[in-house]
PDB file of N, CA and C in Angstrom:
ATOM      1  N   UNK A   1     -45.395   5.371  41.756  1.00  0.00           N
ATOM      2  CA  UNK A   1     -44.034   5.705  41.346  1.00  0.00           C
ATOM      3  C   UNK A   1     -43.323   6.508  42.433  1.00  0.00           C
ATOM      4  N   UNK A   2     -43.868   7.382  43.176  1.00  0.00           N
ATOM      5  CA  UNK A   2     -43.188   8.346  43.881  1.00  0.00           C
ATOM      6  C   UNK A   2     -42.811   7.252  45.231  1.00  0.00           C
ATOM      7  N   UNK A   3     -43.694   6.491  45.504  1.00  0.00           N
ATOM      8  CA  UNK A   3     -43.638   5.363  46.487  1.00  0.00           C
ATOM      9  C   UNK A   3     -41.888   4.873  46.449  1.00  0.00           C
ATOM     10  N   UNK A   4     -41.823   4.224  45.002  1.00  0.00           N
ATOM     11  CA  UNK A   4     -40.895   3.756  44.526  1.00  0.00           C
ATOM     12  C   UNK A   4     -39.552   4.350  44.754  1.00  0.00           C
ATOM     13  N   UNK A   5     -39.623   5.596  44.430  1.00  0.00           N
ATOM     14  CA  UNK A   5     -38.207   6.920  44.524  1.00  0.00           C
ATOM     15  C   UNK A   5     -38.417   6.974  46.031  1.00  0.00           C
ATOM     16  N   UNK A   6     -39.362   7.314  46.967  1.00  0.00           N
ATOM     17  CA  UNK A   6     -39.068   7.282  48.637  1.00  0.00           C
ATOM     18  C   UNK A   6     -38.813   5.677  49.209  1.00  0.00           C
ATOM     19  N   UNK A   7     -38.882   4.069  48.730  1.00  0.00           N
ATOM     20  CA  UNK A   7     -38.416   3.729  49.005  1.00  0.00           C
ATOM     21  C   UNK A   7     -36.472   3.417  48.570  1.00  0.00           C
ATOM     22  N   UNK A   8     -36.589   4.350  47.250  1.00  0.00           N
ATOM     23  CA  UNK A   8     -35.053   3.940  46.579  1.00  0.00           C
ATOM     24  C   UNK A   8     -34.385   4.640  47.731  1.00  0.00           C
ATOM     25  N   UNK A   9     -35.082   6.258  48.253  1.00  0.00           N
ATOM     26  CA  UNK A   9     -33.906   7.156  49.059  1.00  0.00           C
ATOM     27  C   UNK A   9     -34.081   5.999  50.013  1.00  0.00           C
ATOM     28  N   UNK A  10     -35.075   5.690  50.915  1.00  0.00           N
ATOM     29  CA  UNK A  10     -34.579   4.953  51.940  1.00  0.00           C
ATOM     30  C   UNK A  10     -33.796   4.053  52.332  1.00  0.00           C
ATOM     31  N   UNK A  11     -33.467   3.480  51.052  1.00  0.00           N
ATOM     32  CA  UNK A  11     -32.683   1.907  51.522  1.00  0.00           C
ATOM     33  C   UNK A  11     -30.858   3.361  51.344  1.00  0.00           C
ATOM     34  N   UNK A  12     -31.006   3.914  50.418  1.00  0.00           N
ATOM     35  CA  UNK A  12     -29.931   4.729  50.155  1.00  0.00           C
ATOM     36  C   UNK A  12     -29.885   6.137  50.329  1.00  0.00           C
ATOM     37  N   UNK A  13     -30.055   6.340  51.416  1.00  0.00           N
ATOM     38  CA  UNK A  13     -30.200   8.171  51.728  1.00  0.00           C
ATOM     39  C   UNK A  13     -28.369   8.400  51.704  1.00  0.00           C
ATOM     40  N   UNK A  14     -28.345   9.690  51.676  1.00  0.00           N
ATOM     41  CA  UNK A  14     -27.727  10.662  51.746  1.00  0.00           C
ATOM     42  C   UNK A  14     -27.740  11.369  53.102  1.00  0.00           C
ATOM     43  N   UNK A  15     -26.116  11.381  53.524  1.00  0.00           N
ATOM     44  CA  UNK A  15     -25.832  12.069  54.362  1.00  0.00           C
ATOM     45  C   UNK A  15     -25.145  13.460  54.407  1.00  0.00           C
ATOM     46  N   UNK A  16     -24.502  13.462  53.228  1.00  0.00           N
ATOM     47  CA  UNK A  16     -23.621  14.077  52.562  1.00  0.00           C
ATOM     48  C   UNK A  16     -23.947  14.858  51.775  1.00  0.00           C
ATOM     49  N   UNK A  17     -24.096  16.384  51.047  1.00  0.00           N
ATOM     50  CA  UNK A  17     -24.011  16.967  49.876  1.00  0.00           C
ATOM     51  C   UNK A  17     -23.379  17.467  49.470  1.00  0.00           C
ATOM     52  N   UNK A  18     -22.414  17.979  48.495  1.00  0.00           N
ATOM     53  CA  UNK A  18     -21.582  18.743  48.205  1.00  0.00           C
ATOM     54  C   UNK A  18     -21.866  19.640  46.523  1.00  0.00           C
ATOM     55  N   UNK A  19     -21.264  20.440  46.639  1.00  0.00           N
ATOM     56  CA  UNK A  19     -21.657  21.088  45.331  1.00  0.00           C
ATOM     57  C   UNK A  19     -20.537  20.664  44.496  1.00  0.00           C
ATOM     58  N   UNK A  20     -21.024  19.769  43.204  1.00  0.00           N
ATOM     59  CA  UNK A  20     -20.367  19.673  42.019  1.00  0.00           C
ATOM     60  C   UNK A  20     -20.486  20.501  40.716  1.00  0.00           C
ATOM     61  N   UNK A  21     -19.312  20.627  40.225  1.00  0.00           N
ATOM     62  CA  UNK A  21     -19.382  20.957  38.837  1.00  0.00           C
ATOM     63  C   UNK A  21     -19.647  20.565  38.097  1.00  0.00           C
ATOM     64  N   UNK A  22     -20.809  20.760  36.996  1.00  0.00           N
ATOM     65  CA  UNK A  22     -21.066  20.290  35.850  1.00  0.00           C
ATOM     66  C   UNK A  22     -21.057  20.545  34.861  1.00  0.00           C
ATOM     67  N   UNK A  23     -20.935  20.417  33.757  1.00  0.00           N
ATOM     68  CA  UNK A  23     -20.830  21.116  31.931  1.00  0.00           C
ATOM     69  C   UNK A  23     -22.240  20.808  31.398  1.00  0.00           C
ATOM     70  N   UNK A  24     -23.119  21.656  30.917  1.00  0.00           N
ATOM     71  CA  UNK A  24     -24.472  22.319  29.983  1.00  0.00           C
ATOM     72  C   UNK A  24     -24.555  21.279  29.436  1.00  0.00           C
ATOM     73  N   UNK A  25     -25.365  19.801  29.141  1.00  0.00           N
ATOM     74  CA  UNK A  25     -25.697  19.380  27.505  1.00  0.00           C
ATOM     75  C   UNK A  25     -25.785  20.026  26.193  1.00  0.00           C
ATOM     76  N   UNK A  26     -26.262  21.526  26.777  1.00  0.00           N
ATOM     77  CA  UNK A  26     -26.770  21.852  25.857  1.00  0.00           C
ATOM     78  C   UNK A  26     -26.015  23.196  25.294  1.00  0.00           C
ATOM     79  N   UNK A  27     -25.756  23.577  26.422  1.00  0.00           N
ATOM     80  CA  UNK A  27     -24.640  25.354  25.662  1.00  0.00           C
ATOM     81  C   UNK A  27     -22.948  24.939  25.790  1.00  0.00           C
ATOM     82  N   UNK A  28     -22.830  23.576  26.687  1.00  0.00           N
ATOM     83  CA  UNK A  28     -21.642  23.151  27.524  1.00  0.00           C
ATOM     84  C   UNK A  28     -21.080  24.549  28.193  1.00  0.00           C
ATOM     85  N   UNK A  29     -21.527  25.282  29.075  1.00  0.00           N
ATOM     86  CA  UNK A  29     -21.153  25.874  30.317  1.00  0.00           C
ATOM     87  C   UNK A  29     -20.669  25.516  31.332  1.00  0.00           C
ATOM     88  N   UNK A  30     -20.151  25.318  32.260  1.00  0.00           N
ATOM     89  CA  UNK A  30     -20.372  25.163  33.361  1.00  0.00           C
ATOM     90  C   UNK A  30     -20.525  25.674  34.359  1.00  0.00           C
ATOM     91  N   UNK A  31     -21.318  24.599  34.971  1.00  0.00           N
ATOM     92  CA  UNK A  31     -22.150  25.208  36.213  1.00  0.00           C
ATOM     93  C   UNK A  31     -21.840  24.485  37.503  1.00  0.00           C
ATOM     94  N   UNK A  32     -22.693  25.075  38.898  1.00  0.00           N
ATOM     95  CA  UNK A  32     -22.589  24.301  39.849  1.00  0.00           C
ATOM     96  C   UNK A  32     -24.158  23.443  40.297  1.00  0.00           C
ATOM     97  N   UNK A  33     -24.210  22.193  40.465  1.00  0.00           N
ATOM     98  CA  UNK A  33     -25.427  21.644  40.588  1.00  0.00           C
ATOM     99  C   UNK A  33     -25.051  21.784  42.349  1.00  0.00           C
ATOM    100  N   UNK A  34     -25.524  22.432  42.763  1.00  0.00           N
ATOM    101  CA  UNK A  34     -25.193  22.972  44.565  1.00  0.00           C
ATOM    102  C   UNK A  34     -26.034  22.054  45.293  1.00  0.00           C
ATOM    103  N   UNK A  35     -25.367  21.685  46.562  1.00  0.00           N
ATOM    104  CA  UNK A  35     -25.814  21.123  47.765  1.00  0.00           C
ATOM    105  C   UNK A  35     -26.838  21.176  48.168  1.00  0.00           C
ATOM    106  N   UNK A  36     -27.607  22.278  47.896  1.00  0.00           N
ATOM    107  CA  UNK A  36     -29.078  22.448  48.562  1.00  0.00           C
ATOM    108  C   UNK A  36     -29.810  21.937  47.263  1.00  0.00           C
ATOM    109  N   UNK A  37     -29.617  22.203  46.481  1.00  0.00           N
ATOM    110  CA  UNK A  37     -30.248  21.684  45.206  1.00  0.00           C
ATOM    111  C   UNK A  37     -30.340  20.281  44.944  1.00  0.00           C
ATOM    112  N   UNK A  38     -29.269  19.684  45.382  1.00  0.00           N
ATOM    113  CA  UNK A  38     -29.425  18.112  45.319  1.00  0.00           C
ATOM    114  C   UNK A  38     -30.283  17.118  46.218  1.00  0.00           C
ATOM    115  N   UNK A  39     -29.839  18.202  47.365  1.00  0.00           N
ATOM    116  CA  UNK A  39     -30.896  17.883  48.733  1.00  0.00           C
ATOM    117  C   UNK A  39     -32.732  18.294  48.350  1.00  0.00           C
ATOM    118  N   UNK A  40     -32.449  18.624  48.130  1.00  0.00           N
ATOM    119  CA  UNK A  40     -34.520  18.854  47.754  1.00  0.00           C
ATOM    120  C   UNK A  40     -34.372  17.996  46.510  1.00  0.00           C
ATOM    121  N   UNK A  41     -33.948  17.353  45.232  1.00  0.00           N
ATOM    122  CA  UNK A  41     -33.817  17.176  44.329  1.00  0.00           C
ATOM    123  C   UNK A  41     -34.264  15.134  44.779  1.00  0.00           C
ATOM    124  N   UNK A  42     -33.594  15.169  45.778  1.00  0.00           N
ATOM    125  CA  UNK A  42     -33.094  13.487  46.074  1.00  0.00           C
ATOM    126  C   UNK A  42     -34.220  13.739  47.947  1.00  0.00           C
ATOM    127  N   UNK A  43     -34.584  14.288  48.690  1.00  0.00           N
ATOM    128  CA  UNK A  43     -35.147  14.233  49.749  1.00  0.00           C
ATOM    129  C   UNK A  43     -36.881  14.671  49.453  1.00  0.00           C
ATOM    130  N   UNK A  44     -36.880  15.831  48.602  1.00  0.00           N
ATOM    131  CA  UNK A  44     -38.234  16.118  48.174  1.00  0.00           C
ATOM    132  C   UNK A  44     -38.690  15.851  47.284  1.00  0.00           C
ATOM    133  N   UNK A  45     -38.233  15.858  45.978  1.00  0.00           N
ATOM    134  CA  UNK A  45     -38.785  15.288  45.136  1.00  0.00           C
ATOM    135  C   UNK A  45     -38.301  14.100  44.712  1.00  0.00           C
ATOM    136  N   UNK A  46     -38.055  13.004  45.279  1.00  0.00           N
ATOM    137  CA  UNK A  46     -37.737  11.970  45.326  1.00  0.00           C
ATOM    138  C   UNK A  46     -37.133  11.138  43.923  1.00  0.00           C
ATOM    139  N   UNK A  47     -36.355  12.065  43.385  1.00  0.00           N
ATOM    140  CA  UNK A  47     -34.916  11.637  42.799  1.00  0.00           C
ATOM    141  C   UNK A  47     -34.092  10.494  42.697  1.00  0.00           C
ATOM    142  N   UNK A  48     -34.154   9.589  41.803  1.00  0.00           N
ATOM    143  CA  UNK A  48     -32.726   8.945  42.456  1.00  0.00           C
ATOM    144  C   UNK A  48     -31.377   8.916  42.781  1.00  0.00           C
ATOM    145  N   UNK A  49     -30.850   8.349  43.357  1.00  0.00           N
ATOM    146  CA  UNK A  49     -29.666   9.041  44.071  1.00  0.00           C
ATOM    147  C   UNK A  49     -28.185   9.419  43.019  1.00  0.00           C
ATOM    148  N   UNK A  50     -28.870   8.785  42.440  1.00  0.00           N
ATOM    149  CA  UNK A  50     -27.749   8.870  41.284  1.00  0.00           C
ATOM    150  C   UNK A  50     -28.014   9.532  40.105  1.00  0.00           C
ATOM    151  N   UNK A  51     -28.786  10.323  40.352  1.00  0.00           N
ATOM    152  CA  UNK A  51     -29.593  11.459  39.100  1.00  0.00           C
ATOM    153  C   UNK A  51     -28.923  12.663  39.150  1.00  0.00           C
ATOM    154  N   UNK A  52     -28.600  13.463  38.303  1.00  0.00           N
ATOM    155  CA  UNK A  52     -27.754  14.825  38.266  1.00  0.00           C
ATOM    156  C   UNK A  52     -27.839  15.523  37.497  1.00  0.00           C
ATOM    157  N   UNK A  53     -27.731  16.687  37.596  1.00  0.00           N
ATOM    158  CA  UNK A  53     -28.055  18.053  36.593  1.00  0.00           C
ATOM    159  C   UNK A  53     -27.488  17.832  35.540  1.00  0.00           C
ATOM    160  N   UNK A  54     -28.082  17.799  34.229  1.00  0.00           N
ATOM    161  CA  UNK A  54     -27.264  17.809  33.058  1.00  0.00           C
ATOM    162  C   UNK A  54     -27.551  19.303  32.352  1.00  0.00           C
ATOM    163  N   UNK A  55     -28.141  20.345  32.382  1.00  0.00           N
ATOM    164  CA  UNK A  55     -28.560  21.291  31.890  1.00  0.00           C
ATOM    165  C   UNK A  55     -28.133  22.722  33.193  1.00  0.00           C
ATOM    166  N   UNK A  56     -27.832  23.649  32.557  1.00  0.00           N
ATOM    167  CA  UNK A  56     -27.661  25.078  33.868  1.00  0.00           C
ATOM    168  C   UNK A  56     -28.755  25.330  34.007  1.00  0.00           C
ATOM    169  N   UNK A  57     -28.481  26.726  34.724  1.00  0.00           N
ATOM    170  CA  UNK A  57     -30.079  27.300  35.139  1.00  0.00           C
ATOM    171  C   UNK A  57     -30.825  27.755  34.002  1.00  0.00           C
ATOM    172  N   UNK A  58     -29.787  28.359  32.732  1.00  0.00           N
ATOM    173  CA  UNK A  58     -30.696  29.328  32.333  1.00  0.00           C
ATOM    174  C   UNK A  58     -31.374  28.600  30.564  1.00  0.00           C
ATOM    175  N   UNK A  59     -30.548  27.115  30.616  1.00  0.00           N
ATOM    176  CA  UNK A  59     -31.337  26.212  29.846  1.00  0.00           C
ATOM    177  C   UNK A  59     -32.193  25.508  30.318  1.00  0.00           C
ATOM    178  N   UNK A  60     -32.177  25.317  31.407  1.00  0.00           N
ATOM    179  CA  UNK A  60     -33.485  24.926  31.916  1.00  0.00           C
ATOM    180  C   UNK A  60     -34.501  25.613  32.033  1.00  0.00           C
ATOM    181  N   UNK A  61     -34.837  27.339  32.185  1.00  0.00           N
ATOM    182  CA  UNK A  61     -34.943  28.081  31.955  1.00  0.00           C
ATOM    183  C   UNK A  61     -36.106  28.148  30.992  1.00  0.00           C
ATOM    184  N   UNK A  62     -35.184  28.194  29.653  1.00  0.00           N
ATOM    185  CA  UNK A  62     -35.171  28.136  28.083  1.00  0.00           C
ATOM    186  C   UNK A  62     -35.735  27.049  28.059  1.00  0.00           C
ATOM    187  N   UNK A  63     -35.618  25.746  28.058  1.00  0.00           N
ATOM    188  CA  UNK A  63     -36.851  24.592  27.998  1.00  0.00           C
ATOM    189  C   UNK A  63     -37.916  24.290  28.429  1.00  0.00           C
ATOM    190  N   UNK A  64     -38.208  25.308  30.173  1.00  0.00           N
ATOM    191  CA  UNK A  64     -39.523  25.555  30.501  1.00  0.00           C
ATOM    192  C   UNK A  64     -40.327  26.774  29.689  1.00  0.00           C
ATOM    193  N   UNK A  65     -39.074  27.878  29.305  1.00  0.00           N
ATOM    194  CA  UNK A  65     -40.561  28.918  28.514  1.00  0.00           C
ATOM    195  C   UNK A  65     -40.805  28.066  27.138  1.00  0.00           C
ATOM    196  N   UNK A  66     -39.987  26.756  26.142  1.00  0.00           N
ATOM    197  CA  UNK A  66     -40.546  26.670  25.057  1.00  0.00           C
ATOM    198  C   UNK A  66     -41.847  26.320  25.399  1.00  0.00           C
ATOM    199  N   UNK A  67     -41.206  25.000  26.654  1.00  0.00           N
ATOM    200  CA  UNK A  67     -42.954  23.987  26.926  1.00  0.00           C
ATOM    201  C   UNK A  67     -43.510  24.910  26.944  1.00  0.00           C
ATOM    202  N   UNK A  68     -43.962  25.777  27.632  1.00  0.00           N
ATOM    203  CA  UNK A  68     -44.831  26.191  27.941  1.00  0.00           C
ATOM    204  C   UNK A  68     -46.111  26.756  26.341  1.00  0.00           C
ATOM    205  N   UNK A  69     -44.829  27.768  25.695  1.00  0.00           N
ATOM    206  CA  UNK A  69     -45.305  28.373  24.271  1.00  0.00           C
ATOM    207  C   UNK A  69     -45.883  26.830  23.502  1.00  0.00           C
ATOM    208  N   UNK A  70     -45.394  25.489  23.498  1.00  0.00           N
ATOM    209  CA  UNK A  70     -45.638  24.304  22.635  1.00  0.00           C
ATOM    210  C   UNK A  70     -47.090  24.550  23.452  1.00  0.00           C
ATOM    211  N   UNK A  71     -47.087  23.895  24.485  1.00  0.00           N
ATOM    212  CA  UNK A  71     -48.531  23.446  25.520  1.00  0.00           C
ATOM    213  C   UNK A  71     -49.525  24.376  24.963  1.00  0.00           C
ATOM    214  N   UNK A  72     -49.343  25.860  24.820  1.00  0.00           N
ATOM    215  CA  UNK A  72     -50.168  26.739  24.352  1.00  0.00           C
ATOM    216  C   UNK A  72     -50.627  26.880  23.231  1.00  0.00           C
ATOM    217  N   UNK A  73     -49.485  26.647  22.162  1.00  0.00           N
ATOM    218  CA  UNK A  73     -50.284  26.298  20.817  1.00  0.00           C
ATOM    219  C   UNK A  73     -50.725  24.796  20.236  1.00  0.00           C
ATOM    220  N   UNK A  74     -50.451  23.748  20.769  1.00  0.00           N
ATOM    221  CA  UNK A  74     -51.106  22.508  20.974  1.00  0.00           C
ATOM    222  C   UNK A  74     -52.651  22.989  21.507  1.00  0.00           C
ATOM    223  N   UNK A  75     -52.917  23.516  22.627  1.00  0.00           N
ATOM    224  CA  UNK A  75     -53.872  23.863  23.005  1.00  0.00           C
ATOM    225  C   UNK A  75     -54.713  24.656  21.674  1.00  0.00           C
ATOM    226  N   UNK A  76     -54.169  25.621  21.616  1.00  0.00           N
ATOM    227  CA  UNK A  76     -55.243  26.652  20.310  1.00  0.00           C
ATOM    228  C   UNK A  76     -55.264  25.919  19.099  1.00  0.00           C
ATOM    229  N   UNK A  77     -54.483  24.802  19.045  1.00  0.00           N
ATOM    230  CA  UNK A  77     -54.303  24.456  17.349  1.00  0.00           C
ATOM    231  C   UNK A  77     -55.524  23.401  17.538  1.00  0.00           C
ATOM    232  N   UNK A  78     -55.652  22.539  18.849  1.00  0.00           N
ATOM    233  CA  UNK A  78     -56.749  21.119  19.140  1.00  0.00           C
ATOM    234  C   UNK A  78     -58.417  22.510  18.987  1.00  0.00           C
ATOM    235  N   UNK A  79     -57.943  23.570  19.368  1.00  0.00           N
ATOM    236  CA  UNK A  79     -59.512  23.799  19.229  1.00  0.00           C
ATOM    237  C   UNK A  79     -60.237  23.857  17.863  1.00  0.00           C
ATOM    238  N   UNK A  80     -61.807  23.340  17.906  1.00  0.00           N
ATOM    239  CA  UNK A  80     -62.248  23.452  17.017  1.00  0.00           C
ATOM    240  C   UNK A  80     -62.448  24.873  16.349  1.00  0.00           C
ATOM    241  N   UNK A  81     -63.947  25.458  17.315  1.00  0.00           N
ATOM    242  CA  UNK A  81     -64.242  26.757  17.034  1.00  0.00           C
ATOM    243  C   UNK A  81     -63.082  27.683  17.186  1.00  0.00           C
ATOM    244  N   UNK A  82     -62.383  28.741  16.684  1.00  0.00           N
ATOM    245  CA  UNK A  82     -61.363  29.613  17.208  1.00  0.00           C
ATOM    246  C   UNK A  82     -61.930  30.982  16.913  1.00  0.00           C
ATOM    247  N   UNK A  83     -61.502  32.211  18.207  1.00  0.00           N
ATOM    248  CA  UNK A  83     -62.045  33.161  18.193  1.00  0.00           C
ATOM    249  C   UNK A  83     -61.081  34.142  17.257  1.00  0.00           C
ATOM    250  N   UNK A  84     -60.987  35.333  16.717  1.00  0.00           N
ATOM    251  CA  UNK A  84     -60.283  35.510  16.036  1.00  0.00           C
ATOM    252  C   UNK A  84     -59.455  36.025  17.019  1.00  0.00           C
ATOM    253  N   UNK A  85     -59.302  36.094  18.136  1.00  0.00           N
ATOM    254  CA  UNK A  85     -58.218  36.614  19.090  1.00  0.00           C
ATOM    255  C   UNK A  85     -57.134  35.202  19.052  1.00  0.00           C
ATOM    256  N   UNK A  86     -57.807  33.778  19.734  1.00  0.00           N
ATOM    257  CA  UNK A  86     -57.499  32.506  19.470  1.00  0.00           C
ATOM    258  C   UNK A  86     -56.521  32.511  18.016  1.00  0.00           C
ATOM    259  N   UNK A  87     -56.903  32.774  16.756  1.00  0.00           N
ATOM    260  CA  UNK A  87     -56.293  32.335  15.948  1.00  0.00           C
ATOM    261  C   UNK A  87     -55.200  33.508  15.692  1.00  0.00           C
ATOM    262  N   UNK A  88     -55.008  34.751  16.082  1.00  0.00           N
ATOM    263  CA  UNK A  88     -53.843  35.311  16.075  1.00  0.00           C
ATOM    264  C   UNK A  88     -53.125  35.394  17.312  1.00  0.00           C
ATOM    265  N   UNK A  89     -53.003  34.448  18.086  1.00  0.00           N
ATOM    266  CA  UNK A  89     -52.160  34.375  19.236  1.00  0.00           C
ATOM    267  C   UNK A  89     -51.870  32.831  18.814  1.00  0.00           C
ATOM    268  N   UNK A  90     -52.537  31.997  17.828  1.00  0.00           N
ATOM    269  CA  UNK A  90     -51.501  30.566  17.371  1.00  0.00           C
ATOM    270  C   UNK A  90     -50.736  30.945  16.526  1.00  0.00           C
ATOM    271  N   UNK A  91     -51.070  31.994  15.513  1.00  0.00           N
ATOM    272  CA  UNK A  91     -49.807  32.510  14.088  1.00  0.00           C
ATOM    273  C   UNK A  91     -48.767  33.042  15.097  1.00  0.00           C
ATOM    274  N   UNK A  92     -49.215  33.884  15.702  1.00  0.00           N
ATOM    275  CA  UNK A  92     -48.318  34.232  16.931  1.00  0.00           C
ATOM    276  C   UNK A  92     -47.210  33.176  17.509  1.00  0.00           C
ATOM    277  N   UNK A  93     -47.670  32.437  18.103  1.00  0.00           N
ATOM    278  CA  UNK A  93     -47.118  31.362  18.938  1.00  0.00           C
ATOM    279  C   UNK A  93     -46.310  30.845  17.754  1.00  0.00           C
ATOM    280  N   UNK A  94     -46.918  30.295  16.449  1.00  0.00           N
ATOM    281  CA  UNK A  94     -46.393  29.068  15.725  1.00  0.00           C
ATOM    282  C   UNK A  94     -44.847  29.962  14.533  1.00  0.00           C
ATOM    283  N   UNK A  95     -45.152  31.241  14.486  1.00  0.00           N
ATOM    284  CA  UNK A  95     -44.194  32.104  14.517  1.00  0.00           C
ATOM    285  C   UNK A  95     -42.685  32.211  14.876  1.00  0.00           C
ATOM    286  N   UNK A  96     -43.540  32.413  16.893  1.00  0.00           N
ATOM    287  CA  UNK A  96     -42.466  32.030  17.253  1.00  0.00           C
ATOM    288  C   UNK A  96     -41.682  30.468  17.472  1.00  0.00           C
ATOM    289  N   UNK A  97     -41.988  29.840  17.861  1.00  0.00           N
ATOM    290  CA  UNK A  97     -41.285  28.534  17.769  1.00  0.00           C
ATOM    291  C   UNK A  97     -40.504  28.092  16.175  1.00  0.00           C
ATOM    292  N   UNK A  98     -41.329  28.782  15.417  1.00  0.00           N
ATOM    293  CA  UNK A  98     -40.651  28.477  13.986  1.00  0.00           C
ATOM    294  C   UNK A  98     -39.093  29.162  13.918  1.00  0.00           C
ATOM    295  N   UNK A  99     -39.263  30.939  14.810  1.00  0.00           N
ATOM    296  CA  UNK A  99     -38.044  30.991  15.027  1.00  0.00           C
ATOM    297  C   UNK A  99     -37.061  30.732  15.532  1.00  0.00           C
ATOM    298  N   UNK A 100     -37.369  29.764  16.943  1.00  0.00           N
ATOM    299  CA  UNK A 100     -36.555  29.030  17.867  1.00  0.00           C
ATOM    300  C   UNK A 100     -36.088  28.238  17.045  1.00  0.00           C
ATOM    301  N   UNK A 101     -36.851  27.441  15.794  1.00  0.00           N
ATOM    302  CA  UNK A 101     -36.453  26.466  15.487  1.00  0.00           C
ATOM    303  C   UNK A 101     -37.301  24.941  16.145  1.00  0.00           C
ATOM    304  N   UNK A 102     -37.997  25.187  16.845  1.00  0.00           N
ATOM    305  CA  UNK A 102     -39.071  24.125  17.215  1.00  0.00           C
ATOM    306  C   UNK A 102     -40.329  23.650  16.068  1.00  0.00           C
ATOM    307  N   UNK A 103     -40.681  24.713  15.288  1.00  0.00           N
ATOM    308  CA  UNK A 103     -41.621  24.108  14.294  1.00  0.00           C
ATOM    309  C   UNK A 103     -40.569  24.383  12.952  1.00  0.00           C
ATOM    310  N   UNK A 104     -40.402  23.623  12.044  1.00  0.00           N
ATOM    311  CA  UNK A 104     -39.823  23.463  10.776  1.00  0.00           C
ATOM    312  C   UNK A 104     -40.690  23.437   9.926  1.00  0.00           C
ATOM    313  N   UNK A 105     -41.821  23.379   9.613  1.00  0.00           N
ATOM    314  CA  UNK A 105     -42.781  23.493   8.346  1.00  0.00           C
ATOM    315  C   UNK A 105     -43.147  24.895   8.637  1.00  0.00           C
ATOM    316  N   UNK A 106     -42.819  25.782   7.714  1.00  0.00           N
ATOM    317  CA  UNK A 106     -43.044  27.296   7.669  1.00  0.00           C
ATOM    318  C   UNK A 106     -44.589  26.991   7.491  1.00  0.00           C
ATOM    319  N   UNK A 107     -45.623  26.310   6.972  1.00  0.00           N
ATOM    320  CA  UNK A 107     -47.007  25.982   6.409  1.00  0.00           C
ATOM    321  C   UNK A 107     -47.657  25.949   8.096  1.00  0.00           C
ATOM    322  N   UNK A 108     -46.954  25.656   8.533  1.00  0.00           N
ATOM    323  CA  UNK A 108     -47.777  25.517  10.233  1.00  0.00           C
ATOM    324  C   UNK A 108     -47.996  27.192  10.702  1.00  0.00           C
ATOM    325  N   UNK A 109     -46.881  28.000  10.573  1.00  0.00           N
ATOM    326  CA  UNK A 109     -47.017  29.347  10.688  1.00  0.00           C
ATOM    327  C   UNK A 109     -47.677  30.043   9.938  1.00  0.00           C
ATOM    328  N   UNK A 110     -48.184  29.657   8.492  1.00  0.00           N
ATOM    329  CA  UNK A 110     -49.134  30.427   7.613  1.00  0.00           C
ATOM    330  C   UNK A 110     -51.032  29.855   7.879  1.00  0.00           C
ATOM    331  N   UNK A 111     -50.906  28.536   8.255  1.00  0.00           N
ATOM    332  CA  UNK A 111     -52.249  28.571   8.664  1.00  0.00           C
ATOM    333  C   UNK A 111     -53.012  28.931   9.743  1.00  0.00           C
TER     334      UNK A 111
END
């Protein structure tokens, strides 16, 4: 796949960057998706050229700490044995996401 995105830049590189304005999907803010950002976005991580920020910094932000809290209690919830440290850092976890609003069965936070 990455093959794929370094041959898309090649046939279509970029000479050009400029910083555009964009509006949040998600808070609708706006922000600037900046020149250097597009350039590593489309040169390093091999982007396509026509791919663009739909989220600011600080929802993007906010969607890397949920993953992260989900990844963690996915993790403690798949274990079998749980230590009792283990099982009050998932009430913990499943807590919180219930208050984000990521888990909706209050029953996930009581077990």
């Amino acid at each position: 796949m990455a093959d794929i995105k370094k041959q898309n830049y090649a046939i279509f590189p970029r000479t050009l960057y400029v910083d555009i304005e964009e509006h949040c999907e998600t808070c609708s803010k706006a922000f600037i998706f900046f020149a250097q950002e597009q350039q590593y976005w489309f040169e390093i991580l091999g982007f396509w050229v026509d791919s663009h920020c739909t989220r600011c910094f600080e929802c993007r932000k906010h969607a890397r700490y949920i993953l992260t809290l989900r990844k963690r209690y996915d993790m403690l919830t798949s274990l079998a044995n749980k230590t009792a440290s283990e099982k009050t850092q998932r009430i913990e976890l499943a807590n919180t996401l219930y208050c984000l609003g990521i888990i909706k069965n209050i029953n996930k936070v009581r077990d």
